[in-house]
PDB file of N, CA and C in Angstrom:
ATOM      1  N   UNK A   1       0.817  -1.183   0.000  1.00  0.00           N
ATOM      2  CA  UNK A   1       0.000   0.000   0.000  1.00  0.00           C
ATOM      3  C   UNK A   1       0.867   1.254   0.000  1.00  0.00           C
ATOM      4  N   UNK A   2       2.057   1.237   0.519  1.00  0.00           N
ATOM      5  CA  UNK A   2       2.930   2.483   0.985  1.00  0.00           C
ATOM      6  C   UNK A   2       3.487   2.666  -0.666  1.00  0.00           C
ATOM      7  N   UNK A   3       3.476   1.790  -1.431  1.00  0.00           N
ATOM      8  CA  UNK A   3       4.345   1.601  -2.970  1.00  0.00           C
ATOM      9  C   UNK A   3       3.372   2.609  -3.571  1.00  0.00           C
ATOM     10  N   UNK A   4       2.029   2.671  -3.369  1.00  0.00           N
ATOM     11  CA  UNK A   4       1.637   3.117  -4.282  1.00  0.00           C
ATOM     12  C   UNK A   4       1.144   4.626  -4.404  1.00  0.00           C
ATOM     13  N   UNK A   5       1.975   5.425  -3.109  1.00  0.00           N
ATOM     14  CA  UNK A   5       1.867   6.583  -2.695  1.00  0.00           C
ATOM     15  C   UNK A   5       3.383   7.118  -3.165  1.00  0.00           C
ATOM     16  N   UNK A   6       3.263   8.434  -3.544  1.00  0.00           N
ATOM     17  CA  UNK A   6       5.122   9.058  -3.573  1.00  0.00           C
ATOM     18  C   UNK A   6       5.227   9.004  -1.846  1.00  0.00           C
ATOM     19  N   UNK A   7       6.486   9.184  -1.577  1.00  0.00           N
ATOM     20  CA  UNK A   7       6.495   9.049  -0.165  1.00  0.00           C
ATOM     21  C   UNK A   7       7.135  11.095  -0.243  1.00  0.00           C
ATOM     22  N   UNK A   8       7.011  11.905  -1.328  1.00  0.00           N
ATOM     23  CA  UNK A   8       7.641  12.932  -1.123  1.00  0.00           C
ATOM     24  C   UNK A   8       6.337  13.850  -1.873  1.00  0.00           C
ATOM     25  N   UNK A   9       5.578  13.654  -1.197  1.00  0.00           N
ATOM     26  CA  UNK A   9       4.304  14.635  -1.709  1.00  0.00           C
ATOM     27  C   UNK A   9       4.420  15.883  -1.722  1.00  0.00           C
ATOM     28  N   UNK A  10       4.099  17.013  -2.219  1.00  0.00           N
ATOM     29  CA  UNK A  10       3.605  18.315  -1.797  1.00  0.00           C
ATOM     30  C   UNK A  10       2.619  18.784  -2.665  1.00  0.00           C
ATOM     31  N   UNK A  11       1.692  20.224  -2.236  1.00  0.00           N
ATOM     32  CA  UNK A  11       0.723  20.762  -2.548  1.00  0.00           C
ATOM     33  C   UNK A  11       0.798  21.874  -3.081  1.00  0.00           C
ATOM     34  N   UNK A  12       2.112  22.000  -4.091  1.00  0.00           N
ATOM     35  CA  UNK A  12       1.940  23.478  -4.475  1.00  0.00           C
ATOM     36  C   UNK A  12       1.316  23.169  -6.175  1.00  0.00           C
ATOM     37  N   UNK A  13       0.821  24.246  -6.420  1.00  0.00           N
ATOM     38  CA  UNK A  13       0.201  24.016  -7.666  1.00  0.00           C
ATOM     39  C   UNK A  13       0.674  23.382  -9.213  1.00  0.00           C
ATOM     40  N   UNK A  14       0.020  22.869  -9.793  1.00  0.00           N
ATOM     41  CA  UNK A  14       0.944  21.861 -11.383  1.00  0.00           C
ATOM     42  C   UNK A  14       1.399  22.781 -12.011  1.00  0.00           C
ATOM     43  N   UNK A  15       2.398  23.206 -12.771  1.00  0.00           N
ATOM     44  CA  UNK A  15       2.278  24.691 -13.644  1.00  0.00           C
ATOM     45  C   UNK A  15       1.987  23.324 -14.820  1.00  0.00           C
ATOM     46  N   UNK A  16       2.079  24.410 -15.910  1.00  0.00           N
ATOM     47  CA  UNK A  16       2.291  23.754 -17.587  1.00  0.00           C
ATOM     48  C   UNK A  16       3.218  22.791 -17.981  1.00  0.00           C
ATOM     49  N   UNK A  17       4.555  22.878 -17.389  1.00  0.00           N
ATOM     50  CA  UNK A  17       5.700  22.477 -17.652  1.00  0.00           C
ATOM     51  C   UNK A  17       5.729  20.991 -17.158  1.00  0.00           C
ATOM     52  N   UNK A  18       5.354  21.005 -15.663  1.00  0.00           N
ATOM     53  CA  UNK A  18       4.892  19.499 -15.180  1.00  0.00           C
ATOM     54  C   UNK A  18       4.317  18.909 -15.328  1.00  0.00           C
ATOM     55  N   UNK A  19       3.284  19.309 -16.688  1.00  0.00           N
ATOM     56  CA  UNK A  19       1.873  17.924 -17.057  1.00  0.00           C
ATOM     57  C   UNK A  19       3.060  17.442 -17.972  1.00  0.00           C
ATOM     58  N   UNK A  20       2.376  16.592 -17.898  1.00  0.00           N
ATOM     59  CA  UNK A  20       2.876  15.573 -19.109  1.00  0.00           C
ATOM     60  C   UNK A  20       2.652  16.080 -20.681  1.00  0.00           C
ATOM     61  N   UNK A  21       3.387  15.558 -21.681  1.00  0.00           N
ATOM     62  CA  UNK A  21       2.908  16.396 -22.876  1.00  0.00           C
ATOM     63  C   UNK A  21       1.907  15.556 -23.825  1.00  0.00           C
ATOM     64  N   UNK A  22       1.549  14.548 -23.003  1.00  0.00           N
ATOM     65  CA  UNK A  22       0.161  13.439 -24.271  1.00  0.00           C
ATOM     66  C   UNK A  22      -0.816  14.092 -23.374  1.00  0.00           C
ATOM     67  N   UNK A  23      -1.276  14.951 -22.488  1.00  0.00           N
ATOM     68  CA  UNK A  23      -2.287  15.379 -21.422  1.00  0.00           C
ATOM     69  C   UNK A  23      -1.930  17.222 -22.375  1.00  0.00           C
ATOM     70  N   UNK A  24      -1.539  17.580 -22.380  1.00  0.00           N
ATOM     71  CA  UNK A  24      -1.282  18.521 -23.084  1.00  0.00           C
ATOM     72  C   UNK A  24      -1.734  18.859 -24.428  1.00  0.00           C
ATOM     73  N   UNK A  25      -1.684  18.014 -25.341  1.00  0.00           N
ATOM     74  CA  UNK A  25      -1.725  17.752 -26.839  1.00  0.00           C
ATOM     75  C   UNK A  25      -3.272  17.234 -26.788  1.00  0.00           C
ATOM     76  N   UNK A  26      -3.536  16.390 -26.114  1.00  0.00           N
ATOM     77  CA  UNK A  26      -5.285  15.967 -25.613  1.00  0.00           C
ATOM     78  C   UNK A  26      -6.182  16.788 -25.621  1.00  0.00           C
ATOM     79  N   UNK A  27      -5.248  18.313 -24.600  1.00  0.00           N
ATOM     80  CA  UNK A  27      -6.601  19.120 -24.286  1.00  0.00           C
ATOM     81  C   UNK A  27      -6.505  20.402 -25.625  1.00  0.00           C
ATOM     82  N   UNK A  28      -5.338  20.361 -26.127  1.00  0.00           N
ATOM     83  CA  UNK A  28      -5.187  21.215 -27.251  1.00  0.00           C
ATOM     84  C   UNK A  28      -6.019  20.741 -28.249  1.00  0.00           C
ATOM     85  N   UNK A  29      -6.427  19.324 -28.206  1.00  0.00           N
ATOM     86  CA  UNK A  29      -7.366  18.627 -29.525  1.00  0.00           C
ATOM     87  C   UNK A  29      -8.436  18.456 -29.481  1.00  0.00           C
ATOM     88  N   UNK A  30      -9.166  18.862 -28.184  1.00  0.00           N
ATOM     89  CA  UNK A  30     -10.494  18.578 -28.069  1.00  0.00           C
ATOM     90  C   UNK A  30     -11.260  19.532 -28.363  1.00  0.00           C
ATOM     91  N   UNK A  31     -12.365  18.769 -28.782  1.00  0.00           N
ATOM     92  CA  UNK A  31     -13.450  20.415 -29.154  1.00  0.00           C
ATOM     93  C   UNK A  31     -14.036  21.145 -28.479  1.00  0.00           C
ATOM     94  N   UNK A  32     -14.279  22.024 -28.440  1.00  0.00           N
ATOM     95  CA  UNK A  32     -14.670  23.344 -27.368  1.00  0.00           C
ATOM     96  C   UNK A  32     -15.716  22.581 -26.698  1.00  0.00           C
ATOM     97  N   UNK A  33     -16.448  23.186 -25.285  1.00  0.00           N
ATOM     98  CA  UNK A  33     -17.131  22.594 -24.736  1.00  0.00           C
ATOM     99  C   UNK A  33     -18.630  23.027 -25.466  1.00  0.00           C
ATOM    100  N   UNK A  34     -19.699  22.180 -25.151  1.00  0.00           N
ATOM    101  CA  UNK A  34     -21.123  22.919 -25.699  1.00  0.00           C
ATOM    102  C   UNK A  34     -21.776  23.652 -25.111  1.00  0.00           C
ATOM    103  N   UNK A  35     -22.566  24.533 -25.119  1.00  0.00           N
ATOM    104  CA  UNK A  35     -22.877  25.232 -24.291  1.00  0.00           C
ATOM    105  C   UNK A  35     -24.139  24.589 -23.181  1.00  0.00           C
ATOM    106  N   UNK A  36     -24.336  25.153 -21.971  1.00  0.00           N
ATOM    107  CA  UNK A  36     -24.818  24.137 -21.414  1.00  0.00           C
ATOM    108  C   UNK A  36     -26.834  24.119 -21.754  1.00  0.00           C
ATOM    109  N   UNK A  37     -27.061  22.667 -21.732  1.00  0.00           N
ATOM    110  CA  UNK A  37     -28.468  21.959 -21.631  1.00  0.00           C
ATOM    111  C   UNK A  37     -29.118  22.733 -20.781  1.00  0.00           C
ATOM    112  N   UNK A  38     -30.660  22.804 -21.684  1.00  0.00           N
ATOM    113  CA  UNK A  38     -31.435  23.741 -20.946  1.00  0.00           C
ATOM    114  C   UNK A  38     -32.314  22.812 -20.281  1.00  0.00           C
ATOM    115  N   UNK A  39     -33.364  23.072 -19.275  1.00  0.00           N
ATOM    116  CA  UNK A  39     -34.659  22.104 -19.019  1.00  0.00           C
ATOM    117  C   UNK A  39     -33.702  21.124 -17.934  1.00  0.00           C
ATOM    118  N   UNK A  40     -34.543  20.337 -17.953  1.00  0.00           N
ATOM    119  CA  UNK A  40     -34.348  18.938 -16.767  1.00  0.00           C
ATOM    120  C   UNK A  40     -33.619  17.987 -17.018  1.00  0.00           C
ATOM    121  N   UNK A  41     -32.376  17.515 -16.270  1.00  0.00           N
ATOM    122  CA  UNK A  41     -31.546  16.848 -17.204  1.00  0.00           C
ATOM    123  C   UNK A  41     -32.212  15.226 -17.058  1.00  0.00           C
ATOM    124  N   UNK A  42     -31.924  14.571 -18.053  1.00  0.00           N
ATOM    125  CA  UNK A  42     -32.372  12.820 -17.976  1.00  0.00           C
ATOM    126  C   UNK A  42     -31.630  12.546 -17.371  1.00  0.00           C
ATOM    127  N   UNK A  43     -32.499  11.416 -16.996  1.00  0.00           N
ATOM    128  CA  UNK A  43     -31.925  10.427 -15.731  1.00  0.00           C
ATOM    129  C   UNK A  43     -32.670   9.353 -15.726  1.00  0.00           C
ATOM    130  N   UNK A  44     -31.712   7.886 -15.877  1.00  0.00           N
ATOM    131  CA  UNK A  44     -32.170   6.503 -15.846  1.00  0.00           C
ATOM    132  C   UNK A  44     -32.863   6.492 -14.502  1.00  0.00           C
ATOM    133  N   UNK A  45     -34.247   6.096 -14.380  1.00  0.00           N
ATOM    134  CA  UNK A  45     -34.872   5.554 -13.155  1.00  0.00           C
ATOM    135  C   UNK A  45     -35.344   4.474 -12.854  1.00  0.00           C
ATOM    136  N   UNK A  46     -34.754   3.766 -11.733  1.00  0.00           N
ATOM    137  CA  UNK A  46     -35.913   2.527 -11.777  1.00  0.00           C
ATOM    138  C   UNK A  46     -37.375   2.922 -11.344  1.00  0.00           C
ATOM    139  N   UNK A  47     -38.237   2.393 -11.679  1.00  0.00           N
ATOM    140  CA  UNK A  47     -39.562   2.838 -11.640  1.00  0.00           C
ATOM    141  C   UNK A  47     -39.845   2.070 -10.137  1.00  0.00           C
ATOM    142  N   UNK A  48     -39.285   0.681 -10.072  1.00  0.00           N
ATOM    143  CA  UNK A  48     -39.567  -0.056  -8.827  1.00  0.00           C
ATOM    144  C   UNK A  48     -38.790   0.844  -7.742  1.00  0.00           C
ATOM    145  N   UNK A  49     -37.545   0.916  -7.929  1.00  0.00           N
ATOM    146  CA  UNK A  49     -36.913   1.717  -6.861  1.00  0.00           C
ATOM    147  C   UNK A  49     -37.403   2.765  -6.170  1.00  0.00           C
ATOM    148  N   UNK A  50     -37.881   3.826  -7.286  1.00  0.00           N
ATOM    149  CA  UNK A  50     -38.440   4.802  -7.143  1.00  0.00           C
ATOM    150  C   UNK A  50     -40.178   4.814  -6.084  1.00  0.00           C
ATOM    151  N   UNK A  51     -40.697   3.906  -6.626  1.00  0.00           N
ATOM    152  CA  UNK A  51     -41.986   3.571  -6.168  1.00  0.00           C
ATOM    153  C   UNK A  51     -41.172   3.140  -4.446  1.00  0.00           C
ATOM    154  N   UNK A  52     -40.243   2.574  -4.058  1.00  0.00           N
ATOM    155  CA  UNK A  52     -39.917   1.377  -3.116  1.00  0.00           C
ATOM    156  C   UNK A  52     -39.032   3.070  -2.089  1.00  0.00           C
ATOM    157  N   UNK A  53     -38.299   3.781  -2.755  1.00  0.00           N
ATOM    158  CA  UNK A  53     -38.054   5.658  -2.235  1.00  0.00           C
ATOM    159  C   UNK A  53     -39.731   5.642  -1.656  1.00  0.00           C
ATOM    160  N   UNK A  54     -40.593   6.162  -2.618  1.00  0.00           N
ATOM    161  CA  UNK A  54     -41.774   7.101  -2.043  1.00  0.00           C
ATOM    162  C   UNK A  54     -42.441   6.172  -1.184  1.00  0.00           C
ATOM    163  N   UNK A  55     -42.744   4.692  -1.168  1.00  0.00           N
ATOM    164  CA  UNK A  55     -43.308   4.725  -0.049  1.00  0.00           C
ATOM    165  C   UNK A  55     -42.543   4.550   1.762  1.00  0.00           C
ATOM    166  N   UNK A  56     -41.796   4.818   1.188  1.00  0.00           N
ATOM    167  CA  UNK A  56     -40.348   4.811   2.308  1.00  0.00           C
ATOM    168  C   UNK A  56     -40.871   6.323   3.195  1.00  0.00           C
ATOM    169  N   UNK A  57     -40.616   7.030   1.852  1.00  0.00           N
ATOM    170  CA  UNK A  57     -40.851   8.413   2.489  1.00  0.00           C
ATOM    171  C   UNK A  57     -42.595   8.551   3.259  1.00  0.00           C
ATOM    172  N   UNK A  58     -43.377   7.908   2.455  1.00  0.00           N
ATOM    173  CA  UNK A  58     -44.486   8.197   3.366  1.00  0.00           C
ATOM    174  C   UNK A  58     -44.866   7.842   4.853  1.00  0.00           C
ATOM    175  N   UNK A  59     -44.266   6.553   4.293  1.00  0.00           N
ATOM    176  CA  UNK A  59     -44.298   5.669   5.756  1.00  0.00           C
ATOM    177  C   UNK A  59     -43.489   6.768   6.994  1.00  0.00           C
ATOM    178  N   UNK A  60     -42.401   7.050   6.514  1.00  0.00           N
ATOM    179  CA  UNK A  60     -41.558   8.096   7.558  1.00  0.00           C
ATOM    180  C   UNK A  60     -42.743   9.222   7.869  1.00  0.00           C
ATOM    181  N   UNK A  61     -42.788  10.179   6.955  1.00  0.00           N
ATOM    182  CA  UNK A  61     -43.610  10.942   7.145  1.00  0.00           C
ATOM    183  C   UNK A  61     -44.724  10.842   7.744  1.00  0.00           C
ATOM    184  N   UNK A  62     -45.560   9.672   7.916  1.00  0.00           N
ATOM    185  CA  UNK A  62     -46.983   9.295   8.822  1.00  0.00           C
ATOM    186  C   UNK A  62     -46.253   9.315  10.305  1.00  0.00           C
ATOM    187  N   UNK A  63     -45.541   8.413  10.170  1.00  0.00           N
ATOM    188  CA  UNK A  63     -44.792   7.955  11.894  1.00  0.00           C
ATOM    189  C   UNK A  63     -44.387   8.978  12.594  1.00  0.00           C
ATOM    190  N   UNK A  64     -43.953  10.031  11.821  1.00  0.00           N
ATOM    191  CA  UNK A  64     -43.498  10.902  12.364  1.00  0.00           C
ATOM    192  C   UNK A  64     -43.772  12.035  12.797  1.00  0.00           C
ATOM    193  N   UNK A  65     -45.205  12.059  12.189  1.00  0.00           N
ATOM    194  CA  UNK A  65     -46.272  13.419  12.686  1.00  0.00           C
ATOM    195  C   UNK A  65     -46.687  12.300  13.774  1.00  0.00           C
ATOM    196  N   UNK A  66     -47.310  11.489  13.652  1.00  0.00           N
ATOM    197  CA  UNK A  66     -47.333  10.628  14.991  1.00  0.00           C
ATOM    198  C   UNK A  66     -46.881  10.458  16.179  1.00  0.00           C
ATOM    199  N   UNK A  67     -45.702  10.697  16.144  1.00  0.00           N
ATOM    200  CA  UNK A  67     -44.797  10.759  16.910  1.00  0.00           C
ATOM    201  C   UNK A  67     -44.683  11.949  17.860  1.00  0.00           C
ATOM    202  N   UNK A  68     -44.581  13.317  17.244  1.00  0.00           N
ATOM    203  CA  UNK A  68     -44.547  14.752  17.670  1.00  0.00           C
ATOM    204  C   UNK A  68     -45.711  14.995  17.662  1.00  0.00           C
ATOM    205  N   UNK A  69     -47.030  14.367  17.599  1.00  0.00           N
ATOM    206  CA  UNK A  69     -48.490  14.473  18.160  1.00  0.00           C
ATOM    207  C   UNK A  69     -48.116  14.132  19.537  1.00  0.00           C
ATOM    208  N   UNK A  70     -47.761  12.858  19.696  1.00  0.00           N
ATOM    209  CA  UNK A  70     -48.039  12.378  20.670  1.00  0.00           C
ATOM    210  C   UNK A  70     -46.800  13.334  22.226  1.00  0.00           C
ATOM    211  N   UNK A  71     -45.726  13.796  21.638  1.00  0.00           N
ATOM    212  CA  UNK A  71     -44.391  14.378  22.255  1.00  0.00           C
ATOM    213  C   UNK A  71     -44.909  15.639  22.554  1.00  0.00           C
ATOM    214  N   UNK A  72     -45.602  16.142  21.641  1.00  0.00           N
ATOM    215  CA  UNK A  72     -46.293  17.656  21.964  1.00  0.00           C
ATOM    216  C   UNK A  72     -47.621  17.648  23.384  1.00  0.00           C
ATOM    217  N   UNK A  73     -48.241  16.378  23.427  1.00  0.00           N
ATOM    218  CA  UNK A  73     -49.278  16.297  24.393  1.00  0.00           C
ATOM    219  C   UNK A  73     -48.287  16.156  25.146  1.00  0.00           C
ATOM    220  N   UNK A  74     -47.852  15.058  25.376  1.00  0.00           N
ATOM    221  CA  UNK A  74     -46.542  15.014  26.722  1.00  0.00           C
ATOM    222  C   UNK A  74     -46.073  15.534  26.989  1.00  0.00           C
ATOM    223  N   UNK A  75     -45.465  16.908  26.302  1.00  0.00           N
ATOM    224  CA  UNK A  75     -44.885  18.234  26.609  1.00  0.00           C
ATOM    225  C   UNK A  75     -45.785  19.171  27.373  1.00  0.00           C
ATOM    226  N   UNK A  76     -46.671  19.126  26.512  1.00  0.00           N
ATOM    227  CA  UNK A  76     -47.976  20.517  27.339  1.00  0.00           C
ATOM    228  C   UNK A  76     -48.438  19.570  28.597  1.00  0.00           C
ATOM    229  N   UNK A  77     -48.705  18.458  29.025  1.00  0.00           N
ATOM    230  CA  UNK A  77     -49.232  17.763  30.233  1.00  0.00           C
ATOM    231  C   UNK A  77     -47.998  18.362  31.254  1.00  0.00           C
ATOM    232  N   UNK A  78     -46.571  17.741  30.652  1.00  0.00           N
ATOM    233  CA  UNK A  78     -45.644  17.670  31.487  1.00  0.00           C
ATOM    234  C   UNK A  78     -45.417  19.832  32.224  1.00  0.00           C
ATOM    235  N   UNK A  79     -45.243  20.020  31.296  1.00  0.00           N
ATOM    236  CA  UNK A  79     -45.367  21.697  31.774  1.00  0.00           C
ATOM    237  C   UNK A  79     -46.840  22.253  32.451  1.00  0.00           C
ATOM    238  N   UNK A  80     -47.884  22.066  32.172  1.00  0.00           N
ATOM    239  CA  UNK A  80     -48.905  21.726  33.607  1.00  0.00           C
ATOM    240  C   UNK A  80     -48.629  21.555  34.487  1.00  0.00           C
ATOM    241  N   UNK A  81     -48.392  20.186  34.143  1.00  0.00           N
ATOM    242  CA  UNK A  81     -48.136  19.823  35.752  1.00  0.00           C
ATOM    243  C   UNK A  81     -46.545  20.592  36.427  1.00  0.00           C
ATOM    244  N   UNK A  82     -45.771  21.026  35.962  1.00  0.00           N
ATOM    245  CA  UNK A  82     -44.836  21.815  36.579  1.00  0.00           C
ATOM    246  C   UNK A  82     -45.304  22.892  37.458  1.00  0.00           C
ATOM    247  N   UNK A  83     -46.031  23.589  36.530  1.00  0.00           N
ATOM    248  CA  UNK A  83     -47.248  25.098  37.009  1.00  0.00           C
ATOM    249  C   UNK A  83     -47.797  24.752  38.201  1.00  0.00           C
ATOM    250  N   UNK A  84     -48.631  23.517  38.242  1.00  0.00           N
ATOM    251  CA  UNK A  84     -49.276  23.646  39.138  1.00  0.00           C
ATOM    252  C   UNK A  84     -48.486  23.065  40.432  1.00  0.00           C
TER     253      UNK A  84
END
């Protein structure tokens, strides 16, 4: 594991001179970038997955107003009874 690290690292910046020159000649040959995509970008979905996400989320979402129903009565009882 230690082989496959330099053991004499540092962090000062690459200039020009230190790339390599096939990384050089690469970016001199490529074609300009396109300008960027408008709208919503695509995206592969599983439809099952997706369905198997939302009812994930609902299920959370029920339990959990449930939950702070029930934490909120226990709160207002518990501070009552402090008062009195």
């Amino acid at each position: 594991m230690a082989d496959e690290y330099k053991p004499n690292r540092n962090f000062k910046p690459v200039t020009i001179d230190e790339v390599s020159p096939s990384r050089v000649v690469k970016e001199a040959s490529a074609p300009s970038k396109r300008p960027a995509s408008r709208g919503m970008p695509k995206a592969r979905v599983n439809p099952k997955l997706a369905q198997e996400f939302d009812s994930e989320l609902v299920h959370k979402i029920t339990s959990g107003r449930k939950r702070m129903f029930w934490f909120a009565n226990h709160f207002i009882l518990f501070v009552l009874g402090v008062t009195l």
